[in-house]
C-alpha atoms as a PDB file:
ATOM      1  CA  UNK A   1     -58.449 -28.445  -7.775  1.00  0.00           C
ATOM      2  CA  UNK A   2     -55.579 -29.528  -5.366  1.00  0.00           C
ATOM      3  CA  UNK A   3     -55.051 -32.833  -6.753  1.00  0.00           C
ATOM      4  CA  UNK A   4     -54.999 -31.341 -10.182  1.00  0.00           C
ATOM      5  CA  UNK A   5     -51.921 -29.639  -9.052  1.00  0.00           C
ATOM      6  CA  UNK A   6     -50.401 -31.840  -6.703  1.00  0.00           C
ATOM      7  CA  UNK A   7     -50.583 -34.448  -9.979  1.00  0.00           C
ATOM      8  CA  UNK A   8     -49.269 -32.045 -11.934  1.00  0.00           C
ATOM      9  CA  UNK A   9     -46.327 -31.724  -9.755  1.00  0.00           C
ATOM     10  CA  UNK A  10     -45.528 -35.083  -9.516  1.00  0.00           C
ATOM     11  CA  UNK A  11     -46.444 -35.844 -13.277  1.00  0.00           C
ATOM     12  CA  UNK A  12     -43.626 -33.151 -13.889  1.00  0.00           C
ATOM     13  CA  UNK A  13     -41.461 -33.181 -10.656  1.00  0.00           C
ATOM     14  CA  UNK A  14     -38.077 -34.158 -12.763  1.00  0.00           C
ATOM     15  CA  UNK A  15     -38.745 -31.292 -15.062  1.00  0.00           C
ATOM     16  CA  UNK A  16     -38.865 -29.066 -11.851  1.00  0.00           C
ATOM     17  CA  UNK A  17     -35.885 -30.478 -10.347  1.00  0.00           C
ATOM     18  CA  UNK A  18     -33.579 -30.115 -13.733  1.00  0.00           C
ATOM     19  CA  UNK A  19     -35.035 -26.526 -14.355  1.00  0.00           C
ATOM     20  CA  UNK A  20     -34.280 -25.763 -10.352  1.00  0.00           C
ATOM     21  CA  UNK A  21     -30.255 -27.629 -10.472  1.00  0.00           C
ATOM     22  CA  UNK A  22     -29.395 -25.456 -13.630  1.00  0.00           C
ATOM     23  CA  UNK A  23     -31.042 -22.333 -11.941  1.00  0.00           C
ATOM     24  CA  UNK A  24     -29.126 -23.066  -9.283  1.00  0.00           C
ATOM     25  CA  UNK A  25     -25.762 -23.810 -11.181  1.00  0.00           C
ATOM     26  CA  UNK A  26     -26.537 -20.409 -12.514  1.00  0.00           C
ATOM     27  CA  UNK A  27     -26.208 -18.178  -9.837  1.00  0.00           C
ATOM     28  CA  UNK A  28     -23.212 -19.795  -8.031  1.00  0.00           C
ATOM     29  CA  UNK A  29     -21.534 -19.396 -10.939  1.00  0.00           C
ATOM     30  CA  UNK A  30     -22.544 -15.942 -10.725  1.00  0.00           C
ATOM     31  CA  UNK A  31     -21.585 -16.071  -6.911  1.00  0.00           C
ATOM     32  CA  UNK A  32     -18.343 -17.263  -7.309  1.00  0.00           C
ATOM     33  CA  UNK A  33     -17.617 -14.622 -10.461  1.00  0.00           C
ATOM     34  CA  UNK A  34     -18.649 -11.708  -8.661  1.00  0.00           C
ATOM     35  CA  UNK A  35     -16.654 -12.721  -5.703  1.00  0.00           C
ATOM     36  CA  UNK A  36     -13.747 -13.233  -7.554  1.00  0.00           C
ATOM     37  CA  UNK A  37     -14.005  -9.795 -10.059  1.00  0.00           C
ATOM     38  CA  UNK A  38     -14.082  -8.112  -6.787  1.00  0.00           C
ATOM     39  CA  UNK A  39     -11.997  -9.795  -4.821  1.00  0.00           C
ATOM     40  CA  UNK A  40     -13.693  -9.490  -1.827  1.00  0.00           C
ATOM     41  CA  UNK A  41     -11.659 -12.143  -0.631  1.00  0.00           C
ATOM     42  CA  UNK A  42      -8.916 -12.442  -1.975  1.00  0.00           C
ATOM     43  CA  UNK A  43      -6.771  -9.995   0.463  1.00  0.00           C
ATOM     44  CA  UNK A  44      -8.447 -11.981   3.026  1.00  0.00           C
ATOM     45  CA  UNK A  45      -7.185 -15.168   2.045  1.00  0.00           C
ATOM     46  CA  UNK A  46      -3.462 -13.983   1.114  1.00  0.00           C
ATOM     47  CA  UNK A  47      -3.426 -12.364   4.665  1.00  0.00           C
ATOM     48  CA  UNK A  48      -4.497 -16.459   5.850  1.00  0.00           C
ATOM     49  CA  UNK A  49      -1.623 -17.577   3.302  1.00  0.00           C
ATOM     50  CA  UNK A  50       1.124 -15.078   4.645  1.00  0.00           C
ATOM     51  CA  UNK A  51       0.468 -16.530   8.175  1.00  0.00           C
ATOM     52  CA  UNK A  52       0.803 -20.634   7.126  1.00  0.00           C
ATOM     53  CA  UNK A  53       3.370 -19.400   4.508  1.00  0.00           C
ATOM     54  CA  UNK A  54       5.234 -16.349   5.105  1.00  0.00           C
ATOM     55  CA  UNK A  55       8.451 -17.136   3.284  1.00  0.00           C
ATOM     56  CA  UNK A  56       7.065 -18.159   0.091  1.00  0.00           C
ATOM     57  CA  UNK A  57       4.774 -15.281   0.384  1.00  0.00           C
ATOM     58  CA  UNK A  58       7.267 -12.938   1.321  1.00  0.00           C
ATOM     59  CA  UNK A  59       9.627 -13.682  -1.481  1.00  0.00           C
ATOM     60  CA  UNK A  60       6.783 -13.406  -3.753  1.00  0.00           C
ATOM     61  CA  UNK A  61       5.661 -10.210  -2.944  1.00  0.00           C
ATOM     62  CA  UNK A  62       9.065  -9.202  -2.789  1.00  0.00           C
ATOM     63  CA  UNK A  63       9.218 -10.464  -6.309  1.00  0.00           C
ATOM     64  CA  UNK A  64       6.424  -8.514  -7.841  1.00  0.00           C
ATOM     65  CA  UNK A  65       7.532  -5.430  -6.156  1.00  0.00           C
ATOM     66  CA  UNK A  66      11.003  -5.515  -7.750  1.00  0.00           C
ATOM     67  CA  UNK A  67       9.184  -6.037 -11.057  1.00  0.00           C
ATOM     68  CA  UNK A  68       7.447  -2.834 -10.413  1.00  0.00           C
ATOM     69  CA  UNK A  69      10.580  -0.822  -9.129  1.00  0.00           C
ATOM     70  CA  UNK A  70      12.365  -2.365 -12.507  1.00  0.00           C
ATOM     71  CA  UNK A  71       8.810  -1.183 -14.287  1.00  0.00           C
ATOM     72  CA  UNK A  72       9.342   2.324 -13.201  1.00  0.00           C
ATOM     73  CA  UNK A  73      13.282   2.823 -13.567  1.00  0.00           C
ATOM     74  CA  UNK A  74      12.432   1.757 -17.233  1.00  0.00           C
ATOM     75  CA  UNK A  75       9.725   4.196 -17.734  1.00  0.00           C
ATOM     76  CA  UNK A  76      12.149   7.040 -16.212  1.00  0.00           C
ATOM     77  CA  UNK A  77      11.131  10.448 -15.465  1.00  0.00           C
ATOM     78  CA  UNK A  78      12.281  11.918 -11.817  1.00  0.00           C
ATOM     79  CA  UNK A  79       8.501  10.769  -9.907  1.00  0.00           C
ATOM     80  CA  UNK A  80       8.975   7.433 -10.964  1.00  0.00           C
ATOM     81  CA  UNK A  81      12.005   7.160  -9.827  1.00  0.00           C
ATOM     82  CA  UNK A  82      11.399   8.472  -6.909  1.00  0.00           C
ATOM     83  CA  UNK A  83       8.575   6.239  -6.427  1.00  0.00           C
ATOM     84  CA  UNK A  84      11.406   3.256  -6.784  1.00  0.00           C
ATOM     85  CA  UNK A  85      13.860   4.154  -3.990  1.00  0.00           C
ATOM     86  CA  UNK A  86      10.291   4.662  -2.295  1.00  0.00           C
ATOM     87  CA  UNK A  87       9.100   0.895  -2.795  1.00  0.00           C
ATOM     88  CA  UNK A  88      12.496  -0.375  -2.224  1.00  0.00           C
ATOM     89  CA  UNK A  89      12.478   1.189   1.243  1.00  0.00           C
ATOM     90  CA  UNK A  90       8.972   0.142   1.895  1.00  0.00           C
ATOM     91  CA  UNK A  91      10.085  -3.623   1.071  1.00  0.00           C
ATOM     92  CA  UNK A  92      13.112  -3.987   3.184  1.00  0.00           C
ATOM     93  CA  UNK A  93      11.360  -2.155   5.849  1.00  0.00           C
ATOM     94  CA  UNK A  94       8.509  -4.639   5.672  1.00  0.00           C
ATOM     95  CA  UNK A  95      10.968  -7.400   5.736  1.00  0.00           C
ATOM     96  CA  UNK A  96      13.305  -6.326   8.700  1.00  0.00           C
ATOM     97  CA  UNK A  97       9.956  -5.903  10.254  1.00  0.00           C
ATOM     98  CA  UNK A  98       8.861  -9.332   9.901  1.00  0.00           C
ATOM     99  CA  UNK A  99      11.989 -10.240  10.925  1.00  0.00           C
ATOM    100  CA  UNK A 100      11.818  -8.908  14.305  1.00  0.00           C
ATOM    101  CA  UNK A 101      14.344  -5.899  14.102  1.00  0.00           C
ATOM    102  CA  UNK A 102      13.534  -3.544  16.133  1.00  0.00           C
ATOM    103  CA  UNK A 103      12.282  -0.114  15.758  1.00  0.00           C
ATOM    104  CA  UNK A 104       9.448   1.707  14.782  1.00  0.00           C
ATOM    105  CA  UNK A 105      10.957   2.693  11.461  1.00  0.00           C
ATOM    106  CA  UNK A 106      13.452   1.742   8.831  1.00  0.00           C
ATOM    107  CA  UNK A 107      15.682   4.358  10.015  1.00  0.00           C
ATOM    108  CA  UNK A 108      15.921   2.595  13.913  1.00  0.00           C
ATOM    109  CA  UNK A 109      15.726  -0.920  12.432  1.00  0.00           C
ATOM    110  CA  UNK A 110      18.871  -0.350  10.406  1.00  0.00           C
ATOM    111  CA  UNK A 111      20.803   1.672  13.059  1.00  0.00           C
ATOM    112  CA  UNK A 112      20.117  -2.054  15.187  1.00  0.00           C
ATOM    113  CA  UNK A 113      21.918  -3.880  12.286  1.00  0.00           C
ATOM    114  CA  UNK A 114      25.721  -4.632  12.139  1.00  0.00           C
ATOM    115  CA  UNK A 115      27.969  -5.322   9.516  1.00  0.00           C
ATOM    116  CA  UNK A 116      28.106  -8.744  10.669  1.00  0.00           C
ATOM    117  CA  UNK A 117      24.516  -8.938   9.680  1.00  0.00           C
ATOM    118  CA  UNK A 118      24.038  -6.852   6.619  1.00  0.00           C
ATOM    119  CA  UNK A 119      27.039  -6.627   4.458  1.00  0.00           C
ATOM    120  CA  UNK A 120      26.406  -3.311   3.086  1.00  0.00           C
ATOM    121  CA  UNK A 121      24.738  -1.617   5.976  1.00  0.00           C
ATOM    122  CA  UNK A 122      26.377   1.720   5.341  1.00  0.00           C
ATOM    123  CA  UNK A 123      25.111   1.592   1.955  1.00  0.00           C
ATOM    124  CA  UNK A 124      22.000   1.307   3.323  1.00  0.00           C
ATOM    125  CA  UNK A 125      21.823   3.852   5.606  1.00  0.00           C
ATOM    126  CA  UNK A 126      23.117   6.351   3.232  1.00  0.00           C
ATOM    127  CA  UNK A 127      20.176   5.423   0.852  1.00  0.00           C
ATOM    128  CA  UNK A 128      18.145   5.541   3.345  1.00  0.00           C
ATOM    129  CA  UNK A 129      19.359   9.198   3.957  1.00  0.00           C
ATOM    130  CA  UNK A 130      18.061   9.404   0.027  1.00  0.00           C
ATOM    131  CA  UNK A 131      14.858   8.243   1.146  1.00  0.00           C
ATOM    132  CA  UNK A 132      14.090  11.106   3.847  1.00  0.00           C
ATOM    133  CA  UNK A 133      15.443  13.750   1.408  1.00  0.00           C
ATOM    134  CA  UNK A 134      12.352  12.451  -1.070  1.00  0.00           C
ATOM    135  CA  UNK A 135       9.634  11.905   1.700  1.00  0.00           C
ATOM    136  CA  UNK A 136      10.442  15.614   3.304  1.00  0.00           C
ATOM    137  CA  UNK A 137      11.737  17.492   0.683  1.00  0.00           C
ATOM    138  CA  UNK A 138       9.418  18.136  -2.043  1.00  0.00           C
ATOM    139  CA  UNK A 139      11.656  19.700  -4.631  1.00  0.00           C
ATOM    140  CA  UNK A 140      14.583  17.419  -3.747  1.00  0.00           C
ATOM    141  CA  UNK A 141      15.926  16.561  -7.353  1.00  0.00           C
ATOM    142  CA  UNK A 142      17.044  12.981  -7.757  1.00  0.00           C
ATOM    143  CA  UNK A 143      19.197  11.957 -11.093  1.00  0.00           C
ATOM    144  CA  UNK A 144      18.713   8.471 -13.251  1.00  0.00           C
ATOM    145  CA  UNK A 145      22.293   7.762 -12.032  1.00  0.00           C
ATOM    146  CA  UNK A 146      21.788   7.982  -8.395  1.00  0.00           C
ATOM    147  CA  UNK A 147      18.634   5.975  -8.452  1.00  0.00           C
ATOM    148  CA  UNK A 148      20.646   3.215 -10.818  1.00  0.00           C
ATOM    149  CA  UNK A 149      22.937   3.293  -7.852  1.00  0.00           C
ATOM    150  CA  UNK A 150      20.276   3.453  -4.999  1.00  0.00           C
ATOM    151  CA  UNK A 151      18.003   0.807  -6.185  1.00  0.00           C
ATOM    152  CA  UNK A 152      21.852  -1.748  -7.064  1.00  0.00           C
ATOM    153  CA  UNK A 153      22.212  -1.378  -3.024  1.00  0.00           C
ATOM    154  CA  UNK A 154      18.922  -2.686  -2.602  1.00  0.00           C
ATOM    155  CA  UNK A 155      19.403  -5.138  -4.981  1.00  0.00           C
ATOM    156  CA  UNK A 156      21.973  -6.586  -3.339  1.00  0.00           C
ATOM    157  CA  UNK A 157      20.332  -6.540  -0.200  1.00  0.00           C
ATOM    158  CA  UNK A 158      17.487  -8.407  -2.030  1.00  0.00           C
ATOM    159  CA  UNK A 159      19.715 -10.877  -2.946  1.00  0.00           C
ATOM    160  CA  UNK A 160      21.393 -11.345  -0.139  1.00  0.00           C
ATOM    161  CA  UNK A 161      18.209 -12.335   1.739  1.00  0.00           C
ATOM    162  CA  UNK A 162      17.612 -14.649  -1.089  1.00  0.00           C
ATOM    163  CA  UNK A 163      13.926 -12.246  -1.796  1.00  0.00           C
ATOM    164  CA  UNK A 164      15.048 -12.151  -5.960  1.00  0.00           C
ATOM    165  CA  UNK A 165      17.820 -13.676  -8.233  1.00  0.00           C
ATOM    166  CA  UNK A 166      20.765 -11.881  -9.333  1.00  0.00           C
ATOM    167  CA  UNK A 167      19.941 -11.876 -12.790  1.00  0.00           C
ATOM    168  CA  UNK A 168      16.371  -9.826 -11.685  1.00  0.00           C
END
């Protein structure tokens, strides 16, 4: 009975070794899609890539958040804009960070900055003064015009560091 089947292994041992490759083909494809639709790691990777690569990264990221900020002023409505002079802070914050300013917020980092440094530091500060009205006062009202104007200062700040292009 054993040598019937060990024959019968060996009489169809390629067949078993196709049937097994594509099996196996299979499920790392499957593998590699599930890994992928959940990205399980892709943050871990682009944390990996921001260490070997932090300035490409950074003006990348720096890029994609300015397409949302321009996203939101387009859709309008006083949240979203709000949520704009929000993102803009968290950016430069996260860059001035990086950089090594010191502070434990955005408001200390940019009170360590002098003109010499940032052109339009006053600018900054007063939109920064913006900022705190929105995080701590809930029914702080914020016109189209002054975000136009808050998110221009950031802009230029943006550009300044070289993060986006003027035409952005």
């Amino acid at each position: 009975m054993w040598n019937n089947f060990i024959n019968f292994i060996y009489a169809n041992l390629f067949l078993f070794q196709f049937i097994s490759l594509f099996l196996s083909g299979i499920m790392l494809f499957l593998v590699i899609y599930m890994t992928v639709s959940l990205n399980l790691v892709g943050e871990k990777v682009e944390h990996w890539v921001d260490v070997w690569n932090f300035k490409r990264i950074s003006k990348r990221r720096a890029f994609r958040a300015w397409r949302q900020i321009q996203k939101r002023l387009k859709i309008g409505g006083e949240t979203q804009l709000k949520l704009a002079v929000l993102e803009a802070s968290r950016i430069l914050d996260d860059i001035l960070k990086t950089a090594g300013y010191p502070g434990s917020n955005l408001d200390e980092r940019l009170e360590s900055i002098t003109p010499a440094q940032f052109s339009n530091i006053e600018e900054l500060r007063q939109v920064q003064k913006i900022r705190n009205r929105i995080v701590s006062e809930p029914d702080f009202s914020l016109t189209p015009e002054e975000t136009e104007i808050a998110i221009n200062i950031y802009k230029r700040t943006f550009v300044d560091l070289g993060l986006i292009e003027e035409s952005d």
